[in-house]
PDB file of N, CA and C in Angstrom:
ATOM      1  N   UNK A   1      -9.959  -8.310  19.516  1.00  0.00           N
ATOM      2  CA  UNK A   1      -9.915  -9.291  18.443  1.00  0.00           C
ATOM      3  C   UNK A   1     -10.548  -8.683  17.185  1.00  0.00           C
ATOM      4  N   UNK A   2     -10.176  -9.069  16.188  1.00  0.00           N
ATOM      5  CA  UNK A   2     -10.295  -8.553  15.034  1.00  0.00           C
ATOM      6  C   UNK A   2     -11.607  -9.212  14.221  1.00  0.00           C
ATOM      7  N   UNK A   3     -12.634  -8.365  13.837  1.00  0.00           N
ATOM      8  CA  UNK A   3     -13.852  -9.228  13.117  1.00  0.00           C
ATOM      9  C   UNK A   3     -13.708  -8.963  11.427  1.00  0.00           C
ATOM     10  N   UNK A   4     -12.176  -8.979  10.660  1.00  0.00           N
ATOM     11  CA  UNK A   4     -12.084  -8.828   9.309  1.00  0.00           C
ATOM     12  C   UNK A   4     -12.053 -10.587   9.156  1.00  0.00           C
ATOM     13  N   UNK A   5     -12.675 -10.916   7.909  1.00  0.00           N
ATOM     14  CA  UNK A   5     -12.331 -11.616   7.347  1.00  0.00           C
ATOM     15  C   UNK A   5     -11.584 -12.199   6.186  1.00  0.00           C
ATOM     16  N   UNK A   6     -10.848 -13.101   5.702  1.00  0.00           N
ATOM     17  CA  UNK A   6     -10.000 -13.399   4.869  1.00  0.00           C
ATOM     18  C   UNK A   6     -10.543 -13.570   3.513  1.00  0.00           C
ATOM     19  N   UNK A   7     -10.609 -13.557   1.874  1.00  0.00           N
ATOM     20  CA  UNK A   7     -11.238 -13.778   1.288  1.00  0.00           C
ATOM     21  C   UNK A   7      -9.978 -14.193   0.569  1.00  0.00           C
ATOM     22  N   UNK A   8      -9.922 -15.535  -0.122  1.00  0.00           N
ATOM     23  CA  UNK A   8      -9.179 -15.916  -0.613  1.00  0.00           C
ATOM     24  C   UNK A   8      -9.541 -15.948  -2.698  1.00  0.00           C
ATOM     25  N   UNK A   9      -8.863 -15.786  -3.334  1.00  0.00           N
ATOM     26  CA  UNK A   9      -8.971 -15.660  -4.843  1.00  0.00           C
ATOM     27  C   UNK A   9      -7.789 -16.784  -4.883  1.00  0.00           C
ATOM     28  N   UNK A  10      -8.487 -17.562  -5.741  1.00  0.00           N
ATOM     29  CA  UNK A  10      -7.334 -18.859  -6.095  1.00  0.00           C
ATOM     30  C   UNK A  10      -7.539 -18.740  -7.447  1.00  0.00           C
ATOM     31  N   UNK A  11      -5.813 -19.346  -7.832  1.00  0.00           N
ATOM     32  CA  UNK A  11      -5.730 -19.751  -9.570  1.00  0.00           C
ATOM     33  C   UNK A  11      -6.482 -20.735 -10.032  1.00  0.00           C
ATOM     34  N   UNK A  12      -7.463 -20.420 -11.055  1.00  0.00           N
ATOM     35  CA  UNK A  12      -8.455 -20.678 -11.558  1.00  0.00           C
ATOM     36  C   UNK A  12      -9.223 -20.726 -11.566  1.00  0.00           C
ATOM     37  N   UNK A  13     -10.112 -19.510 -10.550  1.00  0.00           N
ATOM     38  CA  UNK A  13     -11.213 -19.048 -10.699  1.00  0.00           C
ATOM     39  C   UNK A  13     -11.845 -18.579 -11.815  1.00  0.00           C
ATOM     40  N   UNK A  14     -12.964 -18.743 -12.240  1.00  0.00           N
ATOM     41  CA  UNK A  14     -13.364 -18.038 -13.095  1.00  0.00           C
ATOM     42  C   UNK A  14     -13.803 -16.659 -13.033  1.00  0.00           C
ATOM     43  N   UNK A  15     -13.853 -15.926 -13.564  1.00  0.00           N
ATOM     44  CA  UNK A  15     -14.369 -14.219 -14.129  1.00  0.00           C
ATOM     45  C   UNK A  15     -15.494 -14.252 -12.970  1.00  0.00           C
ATOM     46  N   UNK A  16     -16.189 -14.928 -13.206  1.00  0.00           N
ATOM     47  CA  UNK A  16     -18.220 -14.947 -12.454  1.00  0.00           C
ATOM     48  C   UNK A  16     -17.402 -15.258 -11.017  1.00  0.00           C
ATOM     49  N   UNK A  17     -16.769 -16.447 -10.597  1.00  0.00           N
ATOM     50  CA  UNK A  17     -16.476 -16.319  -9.003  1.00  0.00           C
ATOM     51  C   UNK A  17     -15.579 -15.297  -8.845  1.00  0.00           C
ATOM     52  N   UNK A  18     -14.321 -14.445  -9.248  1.00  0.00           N
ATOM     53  CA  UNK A  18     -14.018 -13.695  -8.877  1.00  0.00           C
ATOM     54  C   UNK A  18     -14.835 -12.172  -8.617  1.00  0.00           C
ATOM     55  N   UNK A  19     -15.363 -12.324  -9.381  1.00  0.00           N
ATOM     56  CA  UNK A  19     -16.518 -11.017  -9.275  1.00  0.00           C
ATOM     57  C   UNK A  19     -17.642 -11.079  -8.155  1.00  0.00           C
ATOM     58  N   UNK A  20     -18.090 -12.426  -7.911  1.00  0.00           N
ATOM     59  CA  UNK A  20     -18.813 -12.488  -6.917  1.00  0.00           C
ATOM     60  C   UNK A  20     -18.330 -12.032  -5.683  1.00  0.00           C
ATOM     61  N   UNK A  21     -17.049 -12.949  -5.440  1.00  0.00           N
ATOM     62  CA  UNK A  21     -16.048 -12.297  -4.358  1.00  0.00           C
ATOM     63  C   UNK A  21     -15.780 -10.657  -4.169  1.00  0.00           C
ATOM     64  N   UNK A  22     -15.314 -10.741  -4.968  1.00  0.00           N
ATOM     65  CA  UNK A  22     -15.011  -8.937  -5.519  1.00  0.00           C
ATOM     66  C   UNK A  22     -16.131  -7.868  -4.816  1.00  0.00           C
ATOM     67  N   UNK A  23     -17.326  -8.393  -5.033  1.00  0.00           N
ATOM     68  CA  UNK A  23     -18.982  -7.988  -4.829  1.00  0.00           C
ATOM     69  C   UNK A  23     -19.147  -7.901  -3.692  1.00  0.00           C
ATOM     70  N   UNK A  24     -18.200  -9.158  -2.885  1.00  0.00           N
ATOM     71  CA  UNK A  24     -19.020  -9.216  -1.364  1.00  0.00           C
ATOM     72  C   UNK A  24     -17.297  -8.707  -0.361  1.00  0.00           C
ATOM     73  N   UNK A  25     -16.135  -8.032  -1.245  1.00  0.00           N
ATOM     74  CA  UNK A  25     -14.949  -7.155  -0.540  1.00  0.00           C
ATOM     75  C   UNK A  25     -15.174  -5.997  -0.783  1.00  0.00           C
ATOM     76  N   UNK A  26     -16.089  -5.482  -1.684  1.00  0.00           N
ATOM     77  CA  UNK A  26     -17.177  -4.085  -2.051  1.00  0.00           C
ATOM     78  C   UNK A  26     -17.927  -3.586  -0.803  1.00  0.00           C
ATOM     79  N   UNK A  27     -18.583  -4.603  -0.484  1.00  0.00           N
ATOM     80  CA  UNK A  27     -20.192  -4.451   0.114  1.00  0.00           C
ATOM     81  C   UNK A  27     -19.415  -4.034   1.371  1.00  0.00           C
ATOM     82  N   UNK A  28     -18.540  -5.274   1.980  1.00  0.00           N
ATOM     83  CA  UNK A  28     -18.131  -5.437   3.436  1.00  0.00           C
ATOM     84  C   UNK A  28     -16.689  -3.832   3.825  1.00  0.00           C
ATOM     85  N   UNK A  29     -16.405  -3.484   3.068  1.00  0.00           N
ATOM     86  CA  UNK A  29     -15.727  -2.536   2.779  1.00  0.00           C
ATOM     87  C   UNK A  29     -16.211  -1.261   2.806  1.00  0.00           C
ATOM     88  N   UNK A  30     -17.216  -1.315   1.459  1.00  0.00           N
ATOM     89  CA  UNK A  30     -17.764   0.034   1.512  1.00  0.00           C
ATOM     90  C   UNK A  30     -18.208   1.002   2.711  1.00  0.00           C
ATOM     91  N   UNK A  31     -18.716  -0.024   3.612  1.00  0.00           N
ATOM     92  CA  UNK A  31     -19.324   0.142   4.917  1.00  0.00           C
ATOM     93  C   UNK A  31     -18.345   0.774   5.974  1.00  0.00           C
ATOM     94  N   UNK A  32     -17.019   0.106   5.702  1.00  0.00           N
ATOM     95  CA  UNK A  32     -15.617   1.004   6.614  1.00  0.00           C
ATOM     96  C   UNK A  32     -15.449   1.659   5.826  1.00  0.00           C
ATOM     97  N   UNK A  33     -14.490   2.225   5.240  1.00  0.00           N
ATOM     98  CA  UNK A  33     -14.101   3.130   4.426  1.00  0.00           C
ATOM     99  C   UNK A  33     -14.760   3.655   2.801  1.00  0.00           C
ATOM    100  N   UNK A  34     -14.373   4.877   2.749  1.00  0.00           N
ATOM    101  CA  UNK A  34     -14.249   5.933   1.548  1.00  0.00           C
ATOM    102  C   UNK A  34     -12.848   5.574   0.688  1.00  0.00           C
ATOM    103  N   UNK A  35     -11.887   5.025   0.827  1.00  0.00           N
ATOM    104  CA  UNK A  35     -11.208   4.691   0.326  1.00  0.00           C
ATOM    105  C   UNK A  35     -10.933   3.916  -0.959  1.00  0.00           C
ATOM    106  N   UNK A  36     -10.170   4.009  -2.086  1.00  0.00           N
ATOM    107  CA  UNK A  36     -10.912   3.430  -3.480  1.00  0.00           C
ATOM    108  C   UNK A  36     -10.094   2.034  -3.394  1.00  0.00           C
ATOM    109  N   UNK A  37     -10.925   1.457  -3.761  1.00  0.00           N
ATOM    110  CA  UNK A  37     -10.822  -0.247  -3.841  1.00  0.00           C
ATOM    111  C   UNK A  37      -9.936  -0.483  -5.068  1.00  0.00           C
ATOM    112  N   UNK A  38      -8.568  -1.495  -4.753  1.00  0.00           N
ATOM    113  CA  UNK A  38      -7.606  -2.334  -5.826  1.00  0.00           C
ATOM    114  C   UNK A  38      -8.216  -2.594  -6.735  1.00  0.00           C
ATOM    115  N   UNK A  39      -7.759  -2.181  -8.014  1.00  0.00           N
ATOM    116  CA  UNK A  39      -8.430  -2.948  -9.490  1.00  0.00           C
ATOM    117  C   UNK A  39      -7.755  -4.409  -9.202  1.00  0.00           C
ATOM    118  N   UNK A  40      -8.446  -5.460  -8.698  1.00  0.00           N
ATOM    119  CA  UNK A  40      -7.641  -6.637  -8.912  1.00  0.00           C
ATOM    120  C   UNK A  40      -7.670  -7.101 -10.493  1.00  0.00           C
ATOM    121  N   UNK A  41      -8.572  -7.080 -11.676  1.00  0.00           N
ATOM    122  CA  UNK A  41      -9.134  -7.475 -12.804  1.00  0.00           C
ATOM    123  C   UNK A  41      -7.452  -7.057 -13.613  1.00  0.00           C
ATOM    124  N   UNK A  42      -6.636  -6.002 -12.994  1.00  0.00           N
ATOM    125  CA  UNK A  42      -5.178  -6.164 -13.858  1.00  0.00           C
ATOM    126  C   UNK A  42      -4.200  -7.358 -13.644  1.00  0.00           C
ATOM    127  N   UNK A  43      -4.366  -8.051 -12.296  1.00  0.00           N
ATOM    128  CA  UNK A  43      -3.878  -9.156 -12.779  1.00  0.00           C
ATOM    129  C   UNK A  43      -4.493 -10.252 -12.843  1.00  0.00           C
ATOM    130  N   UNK A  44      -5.148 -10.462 -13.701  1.00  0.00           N
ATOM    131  CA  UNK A  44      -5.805 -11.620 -14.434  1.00  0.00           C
ATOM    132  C   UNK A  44      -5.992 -11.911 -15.851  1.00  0.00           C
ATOM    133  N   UNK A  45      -5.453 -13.071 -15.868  1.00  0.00           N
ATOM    134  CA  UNK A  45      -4.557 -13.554 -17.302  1.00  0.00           C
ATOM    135  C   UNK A  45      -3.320 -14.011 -17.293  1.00  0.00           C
ATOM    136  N   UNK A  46      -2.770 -14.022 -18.402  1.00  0.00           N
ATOM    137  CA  UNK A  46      -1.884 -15.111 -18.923  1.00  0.00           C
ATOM    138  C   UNK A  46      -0.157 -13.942 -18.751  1.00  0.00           C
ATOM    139  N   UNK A  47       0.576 -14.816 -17.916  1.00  0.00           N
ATOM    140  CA  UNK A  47       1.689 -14.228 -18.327  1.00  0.00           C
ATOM    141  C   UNK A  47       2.263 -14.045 -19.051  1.00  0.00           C
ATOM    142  N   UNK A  48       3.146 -12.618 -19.812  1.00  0.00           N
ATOM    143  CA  UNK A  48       3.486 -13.044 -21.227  1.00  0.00           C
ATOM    144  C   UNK A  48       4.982 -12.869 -21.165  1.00  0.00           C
ATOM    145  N   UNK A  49       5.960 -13.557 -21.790  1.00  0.00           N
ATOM    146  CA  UNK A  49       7.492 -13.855 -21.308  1.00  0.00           C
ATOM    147  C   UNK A  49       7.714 -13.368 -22.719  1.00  0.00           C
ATOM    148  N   UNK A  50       9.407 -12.836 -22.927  1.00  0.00           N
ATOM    149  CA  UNK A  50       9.461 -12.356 -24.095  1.00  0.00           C
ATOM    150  C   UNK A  50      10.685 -13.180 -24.026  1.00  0.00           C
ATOM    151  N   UNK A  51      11.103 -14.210 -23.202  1.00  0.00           N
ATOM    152  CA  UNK A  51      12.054 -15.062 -23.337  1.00  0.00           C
ATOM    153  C   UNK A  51      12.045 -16.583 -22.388  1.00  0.00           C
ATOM    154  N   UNK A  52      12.821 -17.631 -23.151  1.00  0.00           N
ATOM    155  CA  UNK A  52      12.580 -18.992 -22.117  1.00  0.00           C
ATOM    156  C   UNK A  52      12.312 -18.657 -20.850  1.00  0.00           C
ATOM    157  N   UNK A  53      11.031 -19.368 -20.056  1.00  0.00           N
ATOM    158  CA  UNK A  53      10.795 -19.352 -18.660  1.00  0.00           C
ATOM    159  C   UNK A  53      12.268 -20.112 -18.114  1.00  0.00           C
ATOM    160  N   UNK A  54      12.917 -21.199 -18.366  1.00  0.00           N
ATOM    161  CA  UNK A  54      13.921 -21.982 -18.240  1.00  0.00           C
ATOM    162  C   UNK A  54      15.165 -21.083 -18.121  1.00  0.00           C
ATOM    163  N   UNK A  55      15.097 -19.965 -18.854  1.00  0.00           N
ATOM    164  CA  UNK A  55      16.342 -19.315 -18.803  1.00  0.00           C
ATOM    165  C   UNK A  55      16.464 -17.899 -17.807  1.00  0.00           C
ATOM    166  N   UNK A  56      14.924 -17.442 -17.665  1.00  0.00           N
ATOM    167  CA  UNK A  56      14.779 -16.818 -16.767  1.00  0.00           C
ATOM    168  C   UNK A  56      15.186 -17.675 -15.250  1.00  0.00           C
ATOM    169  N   UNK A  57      14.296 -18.681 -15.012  1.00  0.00           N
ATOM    170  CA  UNK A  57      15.160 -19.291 -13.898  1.00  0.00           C
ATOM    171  C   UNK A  57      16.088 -19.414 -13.455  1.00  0.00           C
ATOM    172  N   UNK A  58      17.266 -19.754 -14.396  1.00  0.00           N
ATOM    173  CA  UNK A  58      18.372 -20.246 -14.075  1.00  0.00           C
ATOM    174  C   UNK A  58      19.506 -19.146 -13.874  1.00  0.00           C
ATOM    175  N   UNK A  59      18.760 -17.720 -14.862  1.00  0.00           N
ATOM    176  CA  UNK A  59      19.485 -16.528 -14.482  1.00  0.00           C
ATOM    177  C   UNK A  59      19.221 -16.077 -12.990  1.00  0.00           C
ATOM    178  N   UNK A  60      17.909 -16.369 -12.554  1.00  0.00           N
ATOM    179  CA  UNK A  60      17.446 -15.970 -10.977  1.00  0.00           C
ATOM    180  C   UNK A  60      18.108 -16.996  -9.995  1.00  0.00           C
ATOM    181  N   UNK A  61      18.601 -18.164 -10.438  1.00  0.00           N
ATOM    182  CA  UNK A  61      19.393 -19.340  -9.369  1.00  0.00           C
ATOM    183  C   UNK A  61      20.958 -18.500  -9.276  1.00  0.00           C
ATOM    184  N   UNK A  62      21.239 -18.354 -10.552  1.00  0.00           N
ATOM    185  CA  UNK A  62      22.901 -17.564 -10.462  1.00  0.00           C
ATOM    186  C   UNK A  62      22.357 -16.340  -9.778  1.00  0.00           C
ATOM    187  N   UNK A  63      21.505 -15.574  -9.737  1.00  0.00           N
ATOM    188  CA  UNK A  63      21.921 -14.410  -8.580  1.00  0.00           C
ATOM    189  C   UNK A  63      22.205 -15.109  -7.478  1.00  0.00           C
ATOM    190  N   UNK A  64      22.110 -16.210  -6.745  1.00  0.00           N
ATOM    191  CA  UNK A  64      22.213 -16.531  -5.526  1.00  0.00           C
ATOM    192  C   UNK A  64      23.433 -16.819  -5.122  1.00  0.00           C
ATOM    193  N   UNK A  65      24.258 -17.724  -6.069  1.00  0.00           N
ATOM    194  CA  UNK A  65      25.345 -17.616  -6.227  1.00  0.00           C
ATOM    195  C   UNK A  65      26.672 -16.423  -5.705  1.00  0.00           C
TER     196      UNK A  65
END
């Protein structure tokens, strides 16, 4: 049986709880592996669309088509 645990990051955490988290997938990590740890901090923020979200959709419904 496996003694990893799950650490969940939900939308809308703030900066300070994600980092705390972050702090304690460091600590519990560091301890197994040498291996370099995910920058998660690249995805956080605002998506930026350079066209209607509405039209993106509806182009992704016609692929199904």
């Amino acid at each position: 049986m496996s003694k990893e645990k799950a650490i969940v990051f939900k939308a809308g955490m703030t900066k300070a709880q994600i980092a705390a988290l972050w702090k304690k997938v460091f600590a519990g990590r560091a301890r197994r592996s040498t291996k370099p740890l995910l920058d998660i901090w690249q995805f956080c923020g605002v998506i930026k669309l350079k066209e209607d979200p509405m039209v993106i959709q509806q182009r992704m419904r016609d692929e199904w088509d």
